[in-house]
Protein backbone atom coordinates (compact mmCIF):
# COMPACT_ATOMS: atom_id res chain seq x y z
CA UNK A 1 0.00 0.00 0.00
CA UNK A 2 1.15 3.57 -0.15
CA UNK A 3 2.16 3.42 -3.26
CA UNK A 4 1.63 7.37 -4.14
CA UNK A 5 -1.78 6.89 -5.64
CA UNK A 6 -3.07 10.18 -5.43
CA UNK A 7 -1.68 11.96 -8.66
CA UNK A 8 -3.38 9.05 -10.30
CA UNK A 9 -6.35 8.79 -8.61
CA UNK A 10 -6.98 12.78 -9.32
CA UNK A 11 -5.74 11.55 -13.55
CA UNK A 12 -9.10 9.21 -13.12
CA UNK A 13 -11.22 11.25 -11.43
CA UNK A 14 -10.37 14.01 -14.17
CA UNK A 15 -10.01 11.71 -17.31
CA UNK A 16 -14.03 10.14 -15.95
CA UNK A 17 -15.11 13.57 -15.75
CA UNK A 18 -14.75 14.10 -19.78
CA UNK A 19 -15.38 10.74 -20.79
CA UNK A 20 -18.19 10.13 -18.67
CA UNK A 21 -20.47 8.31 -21.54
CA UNK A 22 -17.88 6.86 -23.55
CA UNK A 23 -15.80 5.63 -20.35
CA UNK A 24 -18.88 3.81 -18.91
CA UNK A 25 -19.97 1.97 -21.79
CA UNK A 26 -16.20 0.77 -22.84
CA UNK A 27 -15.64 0.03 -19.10
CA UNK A 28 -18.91 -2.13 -18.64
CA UNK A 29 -18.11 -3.83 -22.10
CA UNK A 30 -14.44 -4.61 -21.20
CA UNK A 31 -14.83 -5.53 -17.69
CA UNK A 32 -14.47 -9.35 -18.07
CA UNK A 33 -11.68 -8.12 -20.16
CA UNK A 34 -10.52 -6.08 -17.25
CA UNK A 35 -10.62 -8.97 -15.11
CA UNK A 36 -8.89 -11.33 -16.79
CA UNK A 37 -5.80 -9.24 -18.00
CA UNK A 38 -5.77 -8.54 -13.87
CA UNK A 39 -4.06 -12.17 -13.57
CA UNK A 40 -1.26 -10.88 -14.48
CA UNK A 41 -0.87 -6.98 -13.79
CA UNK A 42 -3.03 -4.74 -11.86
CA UNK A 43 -6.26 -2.87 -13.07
CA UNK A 44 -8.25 -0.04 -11.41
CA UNK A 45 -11.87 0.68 -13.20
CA UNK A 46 -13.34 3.46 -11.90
CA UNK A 47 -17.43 4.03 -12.51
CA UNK A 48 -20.28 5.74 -11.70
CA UNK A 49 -23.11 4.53 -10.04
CA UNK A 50 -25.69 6.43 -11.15
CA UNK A 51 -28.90 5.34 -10.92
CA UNK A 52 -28.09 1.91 -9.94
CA UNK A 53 -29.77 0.63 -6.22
CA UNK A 54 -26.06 -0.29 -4.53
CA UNK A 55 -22.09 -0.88 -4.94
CA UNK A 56 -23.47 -4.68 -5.33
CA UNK A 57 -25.89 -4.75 -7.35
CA UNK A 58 -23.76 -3.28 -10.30
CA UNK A 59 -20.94 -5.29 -9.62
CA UNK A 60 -23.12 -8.19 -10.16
CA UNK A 61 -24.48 -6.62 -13.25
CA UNK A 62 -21.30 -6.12 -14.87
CA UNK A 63 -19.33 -8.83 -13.37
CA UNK A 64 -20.24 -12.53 -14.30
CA UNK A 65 -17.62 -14.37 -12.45
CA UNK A 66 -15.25 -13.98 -9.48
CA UNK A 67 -13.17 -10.56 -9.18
CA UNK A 68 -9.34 -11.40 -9.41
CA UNK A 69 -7.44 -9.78 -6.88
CA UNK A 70 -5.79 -7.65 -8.91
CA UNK A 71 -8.91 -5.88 -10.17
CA UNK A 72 -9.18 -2.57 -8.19
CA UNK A 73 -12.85 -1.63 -8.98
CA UNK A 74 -14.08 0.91 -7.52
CA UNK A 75 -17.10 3.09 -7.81
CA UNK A 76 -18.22 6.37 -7.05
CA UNK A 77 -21.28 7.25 -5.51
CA UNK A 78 -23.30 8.66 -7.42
CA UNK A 79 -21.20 10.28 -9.78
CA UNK A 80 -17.78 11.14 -9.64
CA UNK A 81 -18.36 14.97 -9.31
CA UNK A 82 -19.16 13.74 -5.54
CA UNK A 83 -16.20 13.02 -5.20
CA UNK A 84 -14.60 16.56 -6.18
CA UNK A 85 -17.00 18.75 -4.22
CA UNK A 86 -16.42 16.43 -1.00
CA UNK A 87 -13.52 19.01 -0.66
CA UNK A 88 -16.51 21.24 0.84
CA UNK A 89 -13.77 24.25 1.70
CA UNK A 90 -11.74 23.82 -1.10
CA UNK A 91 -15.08 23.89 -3.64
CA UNK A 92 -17.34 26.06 -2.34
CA UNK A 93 -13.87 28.53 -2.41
CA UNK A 94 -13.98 27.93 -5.73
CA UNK A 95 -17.54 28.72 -6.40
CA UNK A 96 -17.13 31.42 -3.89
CA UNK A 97 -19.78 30.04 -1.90
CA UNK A 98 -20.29 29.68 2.25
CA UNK A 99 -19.34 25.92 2.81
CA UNK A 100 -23.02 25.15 4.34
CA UNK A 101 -24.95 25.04 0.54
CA UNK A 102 -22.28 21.61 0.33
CA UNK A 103 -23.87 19.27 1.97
CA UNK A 104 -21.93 17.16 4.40
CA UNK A 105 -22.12 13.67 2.77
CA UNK A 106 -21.75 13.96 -0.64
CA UNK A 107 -22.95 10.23 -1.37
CA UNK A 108 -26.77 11.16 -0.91
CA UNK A 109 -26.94 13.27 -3.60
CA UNK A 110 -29.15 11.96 -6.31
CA UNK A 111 -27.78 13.92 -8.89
CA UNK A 112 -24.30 15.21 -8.36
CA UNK A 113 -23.41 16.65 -11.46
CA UNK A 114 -26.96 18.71 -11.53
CA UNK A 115 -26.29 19.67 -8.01
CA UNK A 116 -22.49 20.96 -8.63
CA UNK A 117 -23.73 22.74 -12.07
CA UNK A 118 -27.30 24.37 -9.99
CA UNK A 119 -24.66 25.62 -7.50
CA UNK A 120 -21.92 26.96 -10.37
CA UNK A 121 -25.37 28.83 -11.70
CA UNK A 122 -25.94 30.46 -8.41
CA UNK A 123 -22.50 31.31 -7.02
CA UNK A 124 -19.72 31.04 -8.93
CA UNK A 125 -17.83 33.64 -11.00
CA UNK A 126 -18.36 34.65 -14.61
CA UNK A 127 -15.33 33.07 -16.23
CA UNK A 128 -16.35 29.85 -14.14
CA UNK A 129 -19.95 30.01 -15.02
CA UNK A 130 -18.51 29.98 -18.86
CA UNK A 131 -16.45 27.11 -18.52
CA UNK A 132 -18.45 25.07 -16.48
CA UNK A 133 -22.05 25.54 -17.69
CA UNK A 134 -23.86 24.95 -21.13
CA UNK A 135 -23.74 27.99 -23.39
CA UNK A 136 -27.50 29.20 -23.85
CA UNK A 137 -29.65 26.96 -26.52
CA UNK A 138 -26.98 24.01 -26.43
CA UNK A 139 -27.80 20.40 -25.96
CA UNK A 140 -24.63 20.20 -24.23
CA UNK A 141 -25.03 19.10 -20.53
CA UNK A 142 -21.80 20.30 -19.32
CA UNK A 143 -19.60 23.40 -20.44
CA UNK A 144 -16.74 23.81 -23.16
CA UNK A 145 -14.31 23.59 -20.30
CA UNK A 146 -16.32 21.47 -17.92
CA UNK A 147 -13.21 19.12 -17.63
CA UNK A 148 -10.39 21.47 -17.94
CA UNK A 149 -11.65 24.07 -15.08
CA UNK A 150 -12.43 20.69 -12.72
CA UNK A 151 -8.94 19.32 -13.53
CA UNK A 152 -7.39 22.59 -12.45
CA UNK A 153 -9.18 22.99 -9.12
CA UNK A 154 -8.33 19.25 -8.50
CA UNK A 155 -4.73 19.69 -9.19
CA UNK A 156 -4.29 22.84 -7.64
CA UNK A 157 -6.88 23.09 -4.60
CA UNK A 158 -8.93 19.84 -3.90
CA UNK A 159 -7.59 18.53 -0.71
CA UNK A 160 -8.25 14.45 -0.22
CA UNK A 161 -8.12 15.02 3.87
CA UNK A 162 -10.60 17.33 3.43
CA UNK A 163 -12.49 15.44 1.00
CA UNK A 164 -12.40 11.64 2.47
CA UNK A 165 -14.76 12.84 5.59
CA UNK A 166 -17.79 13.33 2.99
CA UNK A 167 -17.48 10.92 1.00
CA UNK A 168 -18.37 6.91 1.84
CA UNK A 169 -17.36 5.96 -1.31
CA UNK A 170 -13.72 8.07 -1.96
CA UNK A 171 -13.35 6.65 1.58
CA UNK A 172 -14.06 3.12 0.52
CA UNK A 173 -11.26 3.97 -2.37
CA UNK A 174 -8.54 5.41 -0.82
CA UNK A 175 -8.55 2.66 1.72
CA UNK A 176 -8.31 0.11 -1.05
CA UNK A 177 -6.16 1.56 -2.44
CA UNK A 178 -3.65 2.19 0.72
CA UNK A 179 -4.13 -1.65 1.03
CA UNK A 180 -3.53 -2.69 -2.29
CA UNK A 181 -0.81 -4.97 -3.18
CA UNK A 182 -0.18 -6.43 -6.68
CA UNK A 183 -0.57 -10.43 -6.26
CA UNK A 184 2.17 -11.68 -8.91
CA UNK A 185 0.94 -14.26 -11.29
């Protein structure tokens, strides 16, 4: 364990938030894949849960058979972009908003992309607002910089102490991750 994870758990959590659709469907499709290269060097999938009951219940839906011990798969609860404002300080700084409108467990949220971008709408700055939110008569969900604006608070602000306490899931991720160690084929 120990291994220095963090710069690439923050790649993940950045690379899921732009390739949210694509990244789900490949992932679900090459899981078995996923779980068989795993016998013989180590995988980490990272998903969404979405609208999905439980942890469990997807696993079984994507999973057929056994998980090999070097499949790190992990999933975030609800949606990844829990995961980033569970930095309460750290985000609602960046959205120049008073800590209490982020709630304290993160993981409730139904909707945590809806929630982050309702907030963005209300509070943040212009040249946030820009990046992060659809222009005006676009079918676009998220911003043109949706990803690049989140990467750079991640990088540069997110905190993980602050973040783990609000979070069941990054909890649930970080300690696999601290305990993780490769099984050699």
């Amino acid at each position: 364990g120990g291994w220095g994870y963090r710069p690439f758990l923050l790649f993940l959590i950045s690379y899921s938030l732009f390739f949210y659709p694509q990244i789900i469907s490949k992932s679900q499709k090459n899981i078995q894949r996923f779980n068989h290269a795993s016998r013989v060097m180590p995988y980490l999938v990272l998903t969404d849960l979405d609208i999905v009951e439980c942890p469990p219940v997807l696993i079984r839906q994507w999973l057929a058979e056994p998980i090999s011990k070097n499949l790190i798969f992990r999933i975030a609860v609800r949606e990844v972009e829990s995961w980033v404002m569970a930095d309460r300080e750290g985000f609602s700084h960046f959205i120049h908003a008073d800590i209490k409108v982020i709630p304290g467990d993160l993981d409730k949220l139904d909707d945590p992309k809806s929630f982050l971008l309702e907030k963005v709408r209300k509070y943040a700055g212009k040249d946030i607002r820009r990046d992060l939110l659809p222009r005006e008569n676009s079918t676009a969900k998220i911003g043109p910089d949706y990803t690049g604006r989140l990467s750079e608070f991640l990088n540069e602000n997110w905190s993980m102490r602050r973040a783990l306490p609000h979070s069941h899931s990054l909890q649930r991720t970080v300690n696999t991750l601290n305990k993780f160690i490769p099984v050699n084929p």
